[in-house]
Every structure is written in structure tokens, then in C-alpha cells.
Protein backbone atom coordinates (compact mmCIF):
# COMPACT_ATOMS: atom_id res chain seq x y z
CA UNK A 1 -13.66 -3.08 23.02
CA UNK A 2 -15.05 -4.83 26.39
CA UNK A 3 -17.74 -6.44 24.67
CA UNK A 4 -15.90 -7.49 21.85
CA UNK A 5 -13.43 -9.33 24.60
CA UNK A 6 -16.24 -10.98 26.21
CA UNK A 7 -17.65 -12.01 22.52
CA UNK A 8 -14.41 -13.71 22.03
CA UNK A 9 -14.53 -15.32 25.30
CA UNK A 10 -17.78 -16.60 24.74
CA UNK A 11 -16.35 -18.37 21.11
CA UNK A 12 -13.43 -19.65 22.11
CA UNK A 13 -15.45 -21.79 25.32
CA UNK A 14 -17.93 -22.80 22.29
CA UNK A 15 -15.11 -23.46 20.19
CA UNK A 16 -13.56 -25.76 22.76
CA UNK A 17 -16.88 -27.32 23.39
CA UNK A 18 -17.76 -28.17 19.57
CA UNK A 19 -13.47 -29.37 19.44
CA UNK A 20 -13.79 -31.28 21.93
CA UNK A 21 -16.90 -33.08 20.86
CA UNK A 22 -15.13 -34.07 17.26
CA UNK A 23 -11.49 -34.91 19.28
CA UNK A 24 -9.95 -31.93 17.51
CA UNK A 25 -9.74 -29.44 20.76
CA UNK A 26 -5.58 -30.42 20.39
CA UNK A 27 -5.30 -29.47 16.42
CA UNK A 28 -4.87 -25.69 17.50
CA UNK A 29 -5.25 -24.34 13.18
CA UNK A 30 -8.77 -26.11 13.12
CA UNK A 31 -9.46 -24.55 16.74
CA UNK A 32 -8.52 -21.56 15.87
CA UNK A 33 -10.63 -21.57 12.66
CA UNK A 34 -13.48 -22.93 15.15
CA UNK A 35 -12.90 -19.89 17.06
CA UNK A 36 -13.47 -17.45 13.73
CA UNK A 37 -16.45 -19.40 13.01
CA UNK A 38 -18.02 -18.82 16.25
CA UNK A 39 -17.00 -15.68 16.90
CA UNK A 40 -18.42 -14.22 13.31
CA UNK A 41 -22.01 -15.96 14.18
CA UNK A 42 -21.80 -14.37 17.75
CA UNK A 43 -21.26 -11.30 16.78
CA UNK A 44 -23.13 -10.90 13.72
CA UNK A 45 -26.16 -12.97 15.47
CA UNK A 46 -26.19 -15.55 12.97
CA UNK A 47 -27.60 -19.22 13.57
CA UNK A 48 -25.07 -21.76 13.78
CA UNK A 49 -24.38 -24.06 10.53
CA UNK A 50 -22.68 -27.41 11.58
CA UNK A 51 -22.63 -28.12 8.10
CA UNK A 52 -19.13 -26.36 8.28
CA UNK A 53 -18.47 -28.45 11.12
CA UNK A 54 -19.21 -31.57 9.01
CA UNK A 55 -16.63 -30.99 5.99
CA UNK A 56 -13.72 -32.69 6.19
CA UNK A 57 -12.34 -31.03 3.00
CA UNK A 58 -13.62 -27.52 4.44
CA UNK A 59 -12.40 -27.99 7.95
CA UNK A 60 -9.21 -29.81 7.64
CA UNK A 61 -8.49 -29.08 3.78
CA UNK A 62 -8.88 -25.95 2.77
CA UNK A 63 -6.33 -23.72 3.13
CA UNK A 64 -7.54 -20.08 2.81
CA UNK A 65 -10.34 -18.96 5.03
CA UNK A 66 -12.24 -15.47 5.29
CA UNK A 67 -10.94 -13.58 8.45
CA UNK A 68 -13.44 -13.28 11.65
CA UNK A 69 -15.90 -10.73 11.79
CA UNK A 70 -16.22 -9.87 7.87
CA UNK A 71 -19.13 -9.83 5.83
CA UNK A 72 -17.36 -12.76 3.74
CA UNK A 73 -17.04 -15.19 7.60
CA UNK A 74 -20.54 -14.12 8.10
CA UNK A 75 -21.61 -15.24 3.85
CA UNK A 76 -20.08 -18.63 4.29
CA UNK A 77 -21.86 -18.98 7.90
CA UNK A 78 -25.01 -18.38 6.11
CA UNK A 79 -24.86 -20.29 2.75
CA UNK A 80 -23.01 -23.24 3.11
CA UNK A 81 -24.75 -26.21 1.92
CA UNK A 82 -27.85 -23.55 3.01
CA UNK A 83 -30.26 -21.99 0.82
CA UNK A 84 -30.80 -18.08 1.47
CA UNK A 85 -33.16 -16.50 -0.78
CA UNK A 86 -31.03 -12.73 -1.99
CA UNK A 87 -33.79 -11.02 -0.12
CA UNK A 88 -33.18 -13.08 3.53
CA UNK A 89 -29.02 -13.08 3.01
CA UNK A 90 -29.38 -9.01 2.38
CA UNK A 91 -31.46 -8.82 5.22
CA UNK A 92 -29.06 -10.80 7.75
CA UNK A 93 -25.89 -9.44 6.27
CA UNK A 94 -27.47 -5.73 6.81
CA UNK A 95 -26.45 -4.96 3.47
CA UNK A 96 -28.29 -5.19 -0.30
CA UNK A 97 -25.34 -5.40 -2.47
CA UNK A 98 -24.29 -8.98 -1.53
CA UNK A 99 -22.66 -8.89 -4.83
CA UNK A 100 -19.06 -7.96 -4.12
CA UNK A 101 -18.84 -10.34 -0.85
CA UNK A 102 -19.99 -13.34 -3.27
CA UNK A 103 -17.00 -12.63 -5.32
CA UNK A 104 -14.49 -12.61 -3.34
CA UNK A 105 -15.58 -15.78 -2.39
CA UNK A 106 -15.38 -16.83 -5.54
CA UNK A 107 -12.11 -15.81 -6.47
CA UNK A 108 -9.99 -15.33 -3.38
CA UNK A 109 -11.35 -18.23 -1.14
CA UNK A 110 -12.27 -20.77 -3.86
CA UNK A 111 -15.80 -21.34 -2.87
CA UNK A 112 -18.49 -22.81 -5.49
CA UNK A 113 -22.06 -21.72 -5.74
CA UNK A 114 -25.11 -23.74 -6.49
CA UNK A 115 -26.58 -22.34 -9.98
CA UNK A 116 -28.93 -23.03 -12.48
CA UNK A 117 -28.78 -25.65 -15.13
CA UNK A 118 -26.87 -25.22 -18.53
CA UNK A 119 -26.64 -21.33 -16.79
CA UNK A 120 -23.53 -19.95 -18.88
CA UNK A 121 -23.51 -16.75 -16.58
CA UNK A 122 -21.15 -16.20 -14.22
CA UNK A 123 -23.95 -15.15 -11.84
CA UNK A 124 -23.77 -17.63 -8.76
CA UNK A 125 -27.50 -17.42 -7.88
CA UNK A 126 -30.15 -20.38 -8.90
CA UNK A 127 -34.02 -20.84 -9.04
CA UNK A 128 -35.75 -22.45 -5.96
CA UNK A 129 -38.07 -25.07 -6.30
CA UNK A 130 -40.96 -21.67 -5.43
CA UNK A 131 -39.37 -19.84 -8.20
CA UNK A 132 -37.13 -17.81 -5.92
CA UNK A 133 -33.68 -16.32 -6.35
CA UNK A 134 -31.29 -17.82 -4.25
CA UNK A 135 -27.58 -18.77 -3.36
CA UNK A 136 -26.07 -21.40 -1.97
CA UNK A 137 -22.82 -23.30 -0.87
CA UNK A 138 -22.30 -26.41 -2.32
CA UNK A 139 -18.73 -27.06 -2.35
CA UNK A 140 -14.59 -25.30 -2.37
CA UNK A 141 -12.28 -25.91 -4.77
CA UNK A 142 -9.14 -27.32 -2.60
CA UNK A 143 -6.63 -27.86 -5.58
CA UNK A 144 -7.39 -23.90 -6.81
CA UNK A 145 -6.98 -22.73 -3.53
CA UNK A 146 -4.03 -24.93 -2.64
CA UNK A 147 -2.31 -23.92 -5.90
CA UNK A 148 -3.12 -20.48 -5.58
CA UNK A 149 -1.55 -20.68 -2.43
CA UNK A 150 1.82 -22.20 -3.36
CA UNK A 151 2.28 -20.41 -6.85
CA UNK A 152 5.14 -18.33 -6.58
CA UNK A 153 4.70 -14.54 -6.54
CA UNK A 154 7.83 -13.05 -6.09
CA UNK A 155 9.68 -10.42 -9.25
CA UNK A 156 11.56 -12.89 -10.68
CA UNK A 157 14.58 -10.23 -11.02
CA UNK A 158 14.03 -10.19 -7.33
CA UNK A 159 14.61 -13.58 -7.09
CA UNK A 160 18.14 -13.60 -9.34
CA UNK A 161 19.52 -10.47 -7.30
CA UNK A 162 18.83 -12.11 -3.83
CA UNK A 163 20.29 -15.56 -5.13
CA UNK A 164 23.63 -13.60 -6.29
CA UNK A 165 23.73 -11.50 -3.24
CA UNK A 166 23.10 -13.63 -0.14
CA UNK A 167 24.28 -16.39 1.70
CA UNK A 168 22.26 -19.33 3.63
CA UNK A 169 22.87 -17.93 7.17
CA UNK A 170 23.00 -21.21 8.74
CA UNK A 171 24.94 -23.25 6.10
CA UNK A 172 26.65 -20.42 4.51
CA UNK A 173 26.20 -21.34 0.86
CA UNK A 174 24.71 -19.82 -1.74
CA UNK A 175 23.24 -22.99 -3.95
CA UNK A 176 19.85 -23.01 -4.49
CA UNK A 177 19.23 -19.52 -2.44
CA UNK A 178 15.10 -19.23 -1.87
CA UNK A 179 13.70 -16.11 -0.28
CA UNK A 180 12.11 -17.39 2.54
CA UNK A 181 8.89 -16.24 4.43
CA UNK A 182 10.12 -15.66 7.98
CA UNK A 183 6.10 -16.15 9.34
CA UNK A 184 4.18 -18.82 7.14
CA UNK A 185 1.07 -18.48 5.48
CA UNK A 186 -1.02 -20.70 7.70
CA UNK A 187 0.36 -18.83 10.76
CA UNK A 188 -0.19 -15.28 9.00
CA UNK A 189 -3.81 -16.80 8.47
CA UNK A 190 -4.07 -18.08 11.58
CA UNK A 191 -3.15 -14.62 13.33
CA UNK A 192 -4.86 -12.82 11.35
CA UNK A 193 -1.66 -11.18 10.17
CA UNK A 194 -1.12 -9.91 6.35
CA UNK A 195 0.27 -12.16 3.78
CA UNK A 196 3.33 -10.46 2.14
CA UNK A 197 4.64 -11.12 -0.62
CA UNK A 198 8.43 -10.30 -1.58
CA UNK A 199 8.38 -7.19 -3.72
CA UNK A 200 10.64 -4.36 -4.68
CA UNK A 201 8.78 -1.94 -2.53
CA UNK A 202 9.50 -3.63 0.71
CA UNK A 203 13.40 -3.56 -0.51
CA UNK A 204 12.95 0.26 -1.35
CA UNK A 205 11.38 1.40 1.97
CA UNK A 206 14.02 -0.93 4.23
CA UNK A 207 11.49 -3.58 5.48
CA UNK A 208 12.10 -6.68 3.29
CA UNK A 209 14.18 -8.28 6.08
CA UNK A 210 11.37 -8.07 8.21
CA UNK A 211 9.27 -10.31 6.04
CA UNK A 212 11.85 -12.65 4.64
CA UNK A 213 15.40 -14.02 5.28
CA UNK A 214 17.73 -15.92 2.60
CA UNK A 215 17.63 -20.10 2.98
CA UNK A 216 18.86 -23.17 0.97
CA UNK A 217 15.88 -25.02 -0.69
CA UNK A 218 17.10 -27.89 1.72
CA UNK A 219 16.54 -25.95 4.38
CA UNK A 220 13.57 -24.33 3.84
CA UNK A 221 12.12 -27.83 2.73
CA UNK A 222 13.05 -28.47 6.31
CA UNK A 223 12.16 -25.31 7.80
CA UNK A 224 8.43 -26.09 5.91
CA UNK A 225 8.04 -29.31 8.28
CA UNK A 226 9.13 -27.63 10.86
CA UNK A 227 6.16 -25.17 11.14
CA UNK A 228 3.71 -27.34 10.06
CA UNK A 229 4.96 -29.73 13.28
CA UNK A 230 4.27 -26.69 15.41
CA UNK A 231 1.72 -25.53 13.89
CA UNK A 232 -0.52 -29.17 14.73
CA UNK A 233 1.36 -28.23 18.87
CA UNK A 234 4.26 -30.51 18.53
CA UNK A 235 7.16 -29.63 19.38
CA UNK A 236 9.93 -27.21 17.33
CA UNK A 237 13.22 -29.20 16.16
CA UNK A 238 16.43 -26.80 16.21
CA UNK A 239 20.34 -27.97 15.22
CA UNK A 240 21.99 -29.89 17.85
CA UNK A 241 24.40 -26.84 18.55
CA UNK A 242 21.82 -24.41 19.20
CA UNK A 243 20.24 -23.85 22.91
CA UNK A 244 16.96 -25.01 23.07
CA UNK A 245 16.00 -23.24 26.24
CA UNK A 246 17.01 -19.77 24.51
CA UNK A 247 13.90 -20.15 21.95
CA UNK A 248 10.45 -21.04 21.72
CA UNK A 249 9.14 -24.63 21.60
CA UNK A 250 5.74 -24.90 20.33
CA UNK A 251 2.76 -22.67 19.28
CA UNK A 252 1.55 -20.15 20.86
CA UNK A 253 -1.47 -18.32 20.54
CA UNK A 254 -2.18 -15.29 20.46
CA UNK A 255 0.70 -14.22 22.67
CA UNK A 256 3.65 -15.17 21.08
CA UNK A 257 2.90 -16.60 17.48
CA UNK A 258 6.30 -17.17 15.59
CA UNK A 259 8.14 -14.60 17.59
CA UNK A 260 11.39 -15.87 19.57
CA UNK A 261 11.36 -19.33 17.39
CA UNK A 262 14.05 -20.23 16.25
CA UNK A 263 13.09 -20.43 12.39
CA UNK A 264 11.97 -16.83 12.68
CA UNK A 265 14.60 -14.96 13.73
CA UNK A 266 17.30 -17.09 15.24
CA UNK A 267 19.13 -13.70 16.45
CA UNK A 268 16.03 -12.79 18.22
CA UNK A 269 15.43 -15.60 21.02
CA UNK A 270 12.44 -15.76 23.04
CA UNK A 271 14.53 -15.97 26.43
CA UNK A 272 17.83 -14.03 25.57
CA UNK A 273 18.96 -14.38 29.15
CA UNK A 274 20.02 -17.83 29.05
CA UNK A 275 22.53 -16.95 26.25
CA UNK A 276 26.26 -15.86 26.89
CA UNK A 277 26.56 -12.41 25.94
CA UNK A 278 29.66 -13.49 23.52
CA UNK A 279 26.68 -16.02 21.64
CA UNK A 280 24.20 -13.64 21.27
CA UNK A 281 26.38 -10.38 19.96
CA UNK A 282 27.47 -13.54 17.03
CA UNK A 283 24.54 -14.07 16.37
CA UNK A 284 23.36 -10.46 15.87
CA UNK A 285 26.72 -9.89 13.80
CA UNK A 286 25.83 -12.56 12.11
CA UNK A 287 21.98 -11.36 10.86
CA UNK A 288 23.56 -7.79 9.93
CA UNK A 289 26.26 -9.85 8.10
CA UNK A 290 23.64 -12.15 6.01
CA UNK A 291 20.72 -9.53 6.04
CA UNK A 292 22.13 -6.64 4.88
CA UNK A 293 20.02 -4.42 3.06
CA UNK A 294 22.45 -2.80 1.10
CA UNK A 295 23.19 -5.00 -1.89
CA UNK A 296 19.62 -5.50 -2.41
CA UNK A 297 18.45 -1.72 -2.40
CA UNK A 298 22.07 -1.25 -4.92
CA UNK A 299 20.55 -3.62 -7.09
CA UNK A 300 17.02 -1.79 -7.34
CA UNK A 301 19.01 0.87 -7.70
CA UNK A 302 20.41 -0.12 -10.72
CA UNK A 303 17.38 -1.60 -12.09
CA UNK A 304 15.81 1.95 -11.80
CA UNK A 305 18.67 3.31 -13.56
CA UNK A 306 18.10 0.98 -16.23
CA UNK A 307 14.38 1.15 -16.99
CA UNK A 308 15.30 5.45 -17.18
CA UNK A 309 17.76 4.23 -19.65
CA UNK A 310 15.36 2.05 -21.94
């Protein structure tokens, strides 16, 4: 565990060095995906590829990266816009079935391979020049991976129970209810955190609320700026009649993340303290009031009831 602290010590210094070379060492997403980079080629003792470094539309772009430390970090390290013959990229990724890491590539982080002409496989490996098997890097589909990112997943019956059942806790209205990601994607990513998405299971073992909370469309189109404004280390905008001091005001990382912002959980604040006790027992009657679990587990209930019933 020791030496894995000291690895990341040594990335994040290297990070900060290669950020602050390029002026980005105060965009804290693209230093933190610096930092994965770096770590992944320290640790698996990979030679560095600034051709990452050099992407605009890779760096700053893209919006779904492999986590640090897997064999898929360590594949990109090695192949982009870099030929690796399939006997060296076995060799340095200590494993022969590359296979399996090149697809997930593929088709969970949108990256495109270099392959043979008028080659109707789907096999992303090309000829060299000496006639040897390779694979390379050549490019990422941002629109796929962007669109893939926004598409909605969510049951829609999910969806039309939640709208019927809850309340915008902040406006109190129920037009145009949207199930709202309390943590957002690029944070998740940027923690290293799981992605959920809203689902009937998380409803029938009690932890949806921890996930999600109910929001207008206006004000999760609001909410959306919000965390991208913190995200780039600006600072957090809250409603006039809320008390700043009580919650977080910019990113933090790693020790905080999202937690005690306001836009997380505004009945959770980061420095309860400076809150009367009268404002923060509302508050907390207020989150049992809007985020009930009840109504939503009644109406999986009854959703059961009726698939038994078909």
C-alpha cells in the first residue's frame, strides 16, 4: 500500500510538471486525468507517450477515460498514435490475450484502431510495412462517446412513477420532474467512483436516494453549470437565501469530492456548525419529506404485482 502511495506521489509531481508546462496545472479534470496517465506508466513501467499529451480532442474532449492502473490505461499508454507489434504489446502488458482489453476500448471508451485497407473484419490489427501484425491508435470517436454519455438510461416506468410521486425540493413543483444524479459523471470519473444509473434495484434495496434526488429540468439545467463551474475550480453558486459558509465552495480532491456541496445534498452541509439548529432540523425534515422512499418502493410494488398478473 506504501509503495503504491509513493507511486502516486511520484505522478501527481510529474503531472504538475507536464500541467504546468502546457498552462493547464489550474484545469483540475485534465490534471487529474494527467495524474491517471502517469500513474498507469509508473506503475506498469511503461515509456511515456506525449502523443496523449498532444491531443486536444483526447485531452480536453473526450469524455470517458479508462481508470488508472488497468490493463485498458496501460493499452492506450502504449498504442496511441504508436505502433506495437501483438507480440511487443503482449509482452509489456504481461498478458497474451490482448483481445478483450482492445474491445473494451472499442466499445466502452470510443477509441479507433489503425487497420488494413478495404479490411471488412472487425479485427483492429493491420500489416506493417515488414509484414508484421500490429495495432495502433489513430484516433476517438468524441460524438459516440459524448452521446453515449448523455443518452438516457433510466426504466422509463421509473421515470413516470418518480415524476407523479415527487416534488422539486427547492421549488416545490412537480413540472418537468427529472431524476437527477446527485454526483455527476465527470466527477464519478474523476474519483474513480461508479457510474449509476437509476434502476429499480436501487429502489428495491433502499439506496436510490443515495444516488439521485428529484429536480425541475430548470434546475438541473442549472445545477449542470453549476458542476461543470466547479469542476474547471471556480467557484459553486448557491440561492441567495442559503448560507454560503455552511457548504462547500469549490472542488476538492480527493478529500472531499461533491460531499457537503450544496447541489449534493443540501441537508448534508460541509460545516453544519455554522447553521442554527432550527435551519438544519428543516432542512433534514425537509429531505425525508421530498425523498421518501416509500411511494417509490409502493409503486415497484405494484409493478411486481402486475407483471405476476400478466
Amino acid at each position: 500500500m506504501k509503495a503504491n502511495e509513493d507511486v502516486m506521489e511520484q505522478a501527481r509531481a510529474k503531472a504538475r510538471r507536464i500541467c504546468t508546462s502546457r498552462g493547464w496545472v489550474h484545469d483540475k479534470p485534465i490534471f487529474n486525468r494527467v495524474v491517471d496517465i502517469v500513474y498507469t506508466q509508473l506503475i506498469k513501467k511503461l515509456e511515456p507517450n506525449n502523443a496523449l499529451f498532444d491531443s486536444d480532442k483526447l485531452m480536453f474532449e473526450h469524455p470517458v477515460f479508462p481508470r488508472r492502473g488497468t490493463k485498458e490505461m496501460a493499452c492506450l499508454i502504449l498504442l496511441y498514435n504508436n505502433e506495437k507489434t501483438l507480440r511487443e504489446l503482449g509482452a509489456e502488458l504481461e498478458s497474451s490475450q490482448a483481445a478483450a482489453t482492445i474491445r473494451t476500448l472499442v466499445k466502452k471508451y470510443f477509441f479507433l484502431f489503425k487497420k488494413n485497407e478495404n479490411s471488412k473484419t472487425e479485427y483492429n490489427v493491420y500489416n506493417s510495412e515488414k509484414g508484421e501484425r500490429c495495432r495502433q491508435i489513430t484516433d476517438c470517436d468524441v460524438d459516440a462517446a459524448l452521446k453515449y454519455v448523455n443518452q438516457p438510461r433510466t426504466d422509463p416506468s421509473l421515470t413516470e412513477a418518480f415524476r407523479k410521486l415527487y416534488n422539486d425540493p427547492l421549488s416545490g413543483n412537480r413540472d418537468s420532474i427529472e431524476v437527477d444524479h446527485r454526483m455527476p459523471n465527470e466527477a464519478s470519473r474523476t474519483l474513480g467512483v461508479r457510474i449509476r444509473d437509476p434502476s429499480w434495484d436501487l429502489v428495491a434495496d433502499g439506496t436510490f436516494f443515495k444516488y439521485f434526488q428529484p429536480l425541475s429540468k430548470s434546475l438541473n439545467n442549472f445545477k449542470r453549470e453549476v458542476c461543470v463551474a466547479c469542476l474547471h475550480h471556480k467557484p459553486i453558486w448557491v440561492p441567495d437565501w442559503v448560507d454560503r459558509e455552511a457548504y462547500k465552495k469549490e472542488w476538492e480532491v480527493p478529500e472531499k469530492g461533491c460531499k457537503g456541496c450544496f447541489w449534493h445534498n443540501y441537508a448534508e452541509p460541509l460545516h453544519p456548525e455554522v447553521l442554527s439548529r432550527a435551519t438544519l432540523t428543516h432542512l433534514k425534515q425537509q429531505q425525508a419529506t421530498n425523498e421518501n422512499t416509500e411511494p417509490l418502493q409502493a409503486a415497484l410494488r405494484a409493478r411486481n404485482a402486475a407483471k405476476k398478473g400478466e
